[in-house]
C-alpha atoms as a PDB file:
ATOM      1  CA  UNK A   1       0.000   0.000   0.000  1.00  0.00           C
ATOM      2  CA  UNK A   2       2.792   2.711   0.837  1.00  0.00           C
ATOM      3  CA  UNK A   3       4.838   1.756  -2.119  1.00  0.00           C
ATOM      4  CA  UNK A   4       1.756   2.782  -4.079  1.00  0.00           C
ATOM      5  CA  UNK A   5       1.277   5.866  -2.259  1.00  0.00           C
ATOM      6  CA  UNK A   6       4.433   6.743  -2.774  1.00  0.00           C
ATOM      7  CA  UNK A   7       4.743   6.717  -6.607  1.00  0.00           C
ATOM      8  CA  UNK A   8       1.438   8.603  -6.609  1.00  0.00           C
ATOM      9  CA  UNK A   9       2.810  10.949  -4.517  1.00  0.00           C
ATOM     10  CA  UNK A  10       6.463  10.751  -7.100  1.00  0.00           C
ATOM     11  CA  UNK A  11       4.217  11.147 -10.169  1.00  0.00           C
ATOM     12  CA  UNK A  12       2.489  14.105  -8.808  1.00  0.00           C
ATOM     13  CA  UNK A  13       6.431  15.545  -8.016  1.00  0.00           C
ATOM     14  CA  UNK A  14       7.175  15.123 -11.361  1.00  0.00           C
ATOM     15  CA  UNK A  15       3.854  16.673 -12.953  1.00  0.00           C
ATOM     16  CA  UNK A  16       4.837  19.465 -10.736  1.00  0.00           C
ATOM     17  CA  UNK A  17       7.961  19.611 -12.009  1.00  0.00           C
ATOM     18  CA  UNK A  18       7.367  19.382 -15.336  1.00  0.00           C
ATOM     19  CA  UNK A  19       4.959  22.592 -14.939  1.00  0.00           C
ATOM     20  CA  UNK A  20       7.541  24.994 -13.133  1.00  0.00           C
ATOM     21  CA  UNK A  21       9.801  23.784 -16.204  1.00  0.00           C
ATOM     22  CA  UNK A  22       7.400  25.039 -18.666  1.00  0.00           C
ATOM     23  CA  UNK A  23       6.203  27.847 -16.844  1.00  0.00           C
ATOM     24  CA  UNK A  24      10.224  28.948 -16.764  1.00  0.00           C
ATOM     25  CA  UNK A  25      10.611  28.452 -20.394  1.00  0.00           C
ATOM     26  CA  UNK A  26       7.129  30.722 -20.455  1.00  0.00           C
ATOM     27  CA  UNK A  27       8.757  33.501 -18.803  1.00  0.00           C
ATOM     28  CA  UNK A  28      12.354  33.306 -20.467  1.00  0.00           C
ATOM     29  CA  UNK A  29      10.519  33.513 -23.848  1.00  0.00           C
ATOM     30  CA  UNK A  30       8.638  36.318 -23.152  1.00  0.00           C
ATOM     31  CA  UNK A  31      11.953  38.119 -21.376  1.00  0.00           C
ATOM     32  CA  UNK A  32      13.678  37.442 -24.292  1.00  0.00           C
ATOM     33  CA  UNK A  33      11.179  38.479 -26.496  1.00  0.00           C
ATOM     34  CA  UNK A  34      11.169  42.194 -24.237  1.00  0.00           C
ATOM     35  CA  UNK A  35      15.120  41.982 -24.260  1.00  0.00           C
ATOM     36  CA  UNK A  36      16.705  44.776 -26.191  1.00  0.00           C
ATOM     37  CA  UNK A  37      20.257  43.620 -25.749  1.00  0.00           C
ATOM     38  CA  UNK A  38      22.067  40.365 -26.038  1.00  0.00           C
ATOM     39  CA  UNK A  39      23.266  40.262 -22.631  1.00  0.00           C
ATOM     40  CA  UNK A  40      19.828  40.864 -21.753  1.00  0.00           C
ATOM     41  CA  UNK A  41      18.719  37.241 -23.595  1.00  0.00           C
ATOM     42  CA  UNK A  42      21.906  35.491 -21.946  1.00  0.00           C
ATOM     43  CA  UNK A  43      20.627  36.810 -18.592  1.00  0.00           C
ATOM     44  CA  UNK A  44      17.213  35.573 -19.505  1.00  0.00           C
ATOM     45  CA  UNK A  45      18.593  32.389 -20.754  1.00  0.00           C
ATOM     46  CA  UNK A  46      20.077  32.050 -16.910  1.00  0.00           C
ATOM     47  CA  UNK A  47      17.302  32.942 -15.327  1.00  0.00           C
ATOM     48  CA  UNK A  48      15.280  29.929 -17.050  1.00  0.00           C
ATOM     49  CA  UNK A  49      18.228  27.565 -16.397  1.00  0.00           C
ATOM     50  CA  UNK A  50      18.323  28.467 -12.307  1.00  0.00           C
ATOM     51  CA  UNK A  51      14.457  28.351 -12.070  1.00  0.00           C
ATOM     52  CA  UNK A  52      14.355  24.679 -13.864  1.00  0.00           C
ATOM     53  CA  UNK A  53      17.855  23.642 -11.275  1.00  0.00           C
ATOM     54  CA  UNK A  54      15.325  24.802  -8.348  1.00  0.00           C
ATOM     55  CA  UNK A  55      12.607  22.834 -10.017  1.00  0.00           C
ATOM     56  CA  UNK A  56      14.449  19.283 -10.119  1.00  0.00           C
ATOM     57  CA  UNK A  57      16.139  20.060  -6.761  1.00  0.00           C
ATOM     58  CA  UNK A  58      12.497  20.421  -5.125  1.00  0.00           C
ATOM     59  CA  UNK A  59      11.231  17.291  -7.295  1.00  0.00           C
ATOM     60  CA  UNK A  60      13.974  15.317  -5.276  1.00  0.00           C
ATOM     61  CA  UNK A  61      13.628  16.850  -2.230  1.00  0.00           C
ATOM     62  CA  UNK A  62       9.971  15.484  -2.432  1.00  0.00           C
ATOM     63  CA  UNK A  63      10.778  12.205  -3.259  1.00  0.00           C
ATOM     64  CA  UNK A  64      13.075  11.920  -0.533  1.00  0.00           C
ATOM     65  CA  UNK A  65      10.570  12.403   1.845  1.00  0.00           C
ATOM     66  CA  UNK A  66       8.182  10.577   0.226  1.00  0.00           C
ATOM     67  CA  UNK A  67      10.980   7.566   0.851  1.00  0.00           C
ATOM     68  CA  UNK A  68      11.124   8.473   4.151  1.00  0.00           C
ATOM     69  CA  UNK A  69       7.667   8.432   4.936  1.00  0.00           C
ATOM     70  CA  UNK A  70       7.168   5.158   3.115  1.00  0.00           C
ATOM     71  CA  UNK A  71      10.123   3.381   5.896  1.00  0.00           C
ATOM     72  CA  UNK A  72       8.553   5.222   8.632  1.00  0.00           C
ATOM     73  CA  UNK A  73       5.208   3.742   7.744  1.00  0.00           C
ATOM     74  CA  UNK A  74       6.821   0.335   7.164  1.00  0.00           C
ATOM     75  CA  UNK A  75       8.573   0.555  10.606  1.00  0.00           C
ATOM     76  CA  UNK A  76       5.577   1.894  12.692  1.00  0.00           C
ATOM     77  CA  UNK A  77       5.039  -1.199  14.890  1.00  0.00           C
ATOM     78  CA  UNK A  78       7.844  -3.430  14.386  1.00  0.00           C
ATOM     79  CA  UNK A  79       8.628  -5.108  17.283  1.00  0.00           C
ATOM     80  CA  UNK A  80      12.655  -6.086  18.431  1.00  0.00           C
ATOM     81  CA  UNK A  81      13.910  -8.099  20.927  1.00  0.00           C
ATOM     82  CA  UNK A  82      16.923  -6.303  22.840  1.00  0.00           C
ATOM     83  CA  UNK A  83      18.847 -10.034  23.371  1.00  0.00           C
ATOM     84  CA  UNK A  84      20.049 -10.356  26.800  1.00  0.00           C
ATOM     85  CA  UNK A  85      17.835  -7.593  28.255  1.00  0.00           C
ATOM     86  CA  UNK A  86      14.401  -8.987  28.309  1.00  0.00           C
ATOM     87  CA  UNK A  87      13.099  -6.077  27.050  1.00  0.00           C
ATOM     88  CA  UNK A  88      11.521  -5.622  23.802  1.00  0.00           C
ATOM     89  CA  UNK A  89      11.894  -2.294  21.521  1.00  0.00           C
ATOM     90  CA  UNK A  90       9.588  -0.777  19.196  1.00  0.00           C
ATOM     91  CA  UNK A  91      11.771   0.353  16.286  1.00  0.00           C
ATOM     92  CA  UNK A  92      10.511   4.202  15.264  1.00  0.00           C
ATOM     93  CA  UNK A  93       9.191   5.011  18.500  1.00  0.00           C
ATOM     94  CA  UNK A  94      10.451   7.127  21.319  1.00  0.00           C
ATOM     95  CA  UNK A  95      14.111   7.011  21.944  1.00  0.00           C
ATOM     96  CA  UNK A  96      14.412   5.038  25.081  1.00  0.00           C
ATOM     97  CA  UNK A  97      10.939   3.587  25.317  1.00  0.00           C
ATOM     98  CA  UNK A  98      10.907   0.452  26.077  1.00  0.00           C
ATOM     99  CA  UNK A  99       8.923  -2.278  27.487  1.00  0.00           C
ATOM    100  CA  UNK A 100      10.024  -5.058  29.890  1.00  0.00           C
ATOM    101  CA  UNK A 101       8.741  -8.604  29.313  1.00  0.00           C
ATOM    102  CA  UNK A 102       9.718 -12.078  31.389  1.00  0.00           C
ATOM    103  CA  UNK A 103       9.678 -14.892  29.413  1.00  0.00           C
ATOM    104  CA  UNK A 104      10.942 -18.400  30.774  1.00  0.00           C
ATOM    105  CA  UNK A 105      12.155 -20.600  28.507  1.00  0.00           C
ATOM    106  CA  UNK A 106      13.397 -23.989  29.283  1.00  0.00           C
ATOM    107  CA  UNK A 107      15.626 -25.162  26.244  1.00  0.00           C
ATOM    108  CA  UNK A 108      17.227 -27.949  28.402  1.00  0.00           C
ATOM    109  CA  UNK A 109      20.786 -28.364  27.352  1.00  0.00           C
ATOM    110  CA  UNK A 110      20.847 -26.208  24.411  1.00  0.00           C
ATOM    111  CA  UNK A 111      22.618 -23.250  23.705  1.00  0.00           C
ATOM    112  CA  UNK A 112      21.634 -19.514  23.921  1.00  0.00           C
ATOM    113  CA  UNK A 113      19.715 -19.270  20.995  1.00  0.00           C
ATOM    114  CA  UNK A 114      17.653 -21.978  22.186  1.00  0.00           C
ATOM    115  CA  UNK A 115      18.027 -24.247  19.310  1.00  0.00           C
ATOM    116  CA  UNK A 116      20.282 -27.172  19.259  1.00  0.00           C
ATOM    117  CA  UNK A 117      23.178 -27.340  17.459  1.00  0.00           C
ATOM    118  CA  UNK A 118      23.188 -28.323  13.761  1.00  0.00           C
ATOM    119  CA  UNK A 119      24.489 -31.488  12.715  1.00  0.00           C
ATOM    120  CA  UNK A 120      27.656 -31.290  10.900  1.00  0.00           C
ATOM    121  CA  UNK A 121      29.266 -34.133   9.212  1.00  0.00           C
ATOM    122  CA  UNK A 122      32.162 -32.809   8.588  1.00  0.00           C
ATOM    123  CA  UNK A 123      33.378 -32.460  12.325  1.00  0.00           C
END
């Protein structure tokens, strides 16, 4: 669902974009049309050329966060075991909250992971 949201939101970005690019080249046509000079048409020309720069830079900008929000919403909820601790983190939430559970397990014998140990034919 977010992934979807997110190149709706990236296609909108782009449409965006692709209008303050136009409306640039809008405005450096008509400057150049007023221009009376030839450094007055190279300034226009720059003009465009910074306005479409700020254009893509925003476009990425946007899709940055739109990346951002996508992992955020992805890690809302997602549950980690500190090992060792007994405490369990929610990753994304408040720095520091945690929440303390006891669990008892009885793994007789085995190691810490609580599995035994894999066979291996080759020791």
């Amino acid at each position: 669902m977010q992934s979807a949201k997110e190149k709706v939101s990236n296609m909108g970005s782009v449409a965006k974009e692709k209008i303050q690019i136009a409306k640039a080249k809008a405005e450096e046509k008509a400057e150049k049309a007023a221009a009376r000079t030839k450094e007055e048409r190279v300034i226009a020309d720059e003009k465009e050329k910074v306005k479409e720069a700020e254009a893509r830079a925003e476009m990425h900008a946007d899709k940055a966060r739109h990346a951002a929000e996508k992992l955020e919403a992805k890690q809302a909820g997602h549950m980690y075991h500190v090992p060792g601790t007994g405490h369990t983190t929610t990753y994304g939430a408040t720095p520091g909250a945690t929440t303390t559970t006891t669990t008892h397990h009885h793994h007789h014998n085995n190691p810490l992971g609580g599995y035994p140990p894999a066979y291996n034919k080759h020791l």
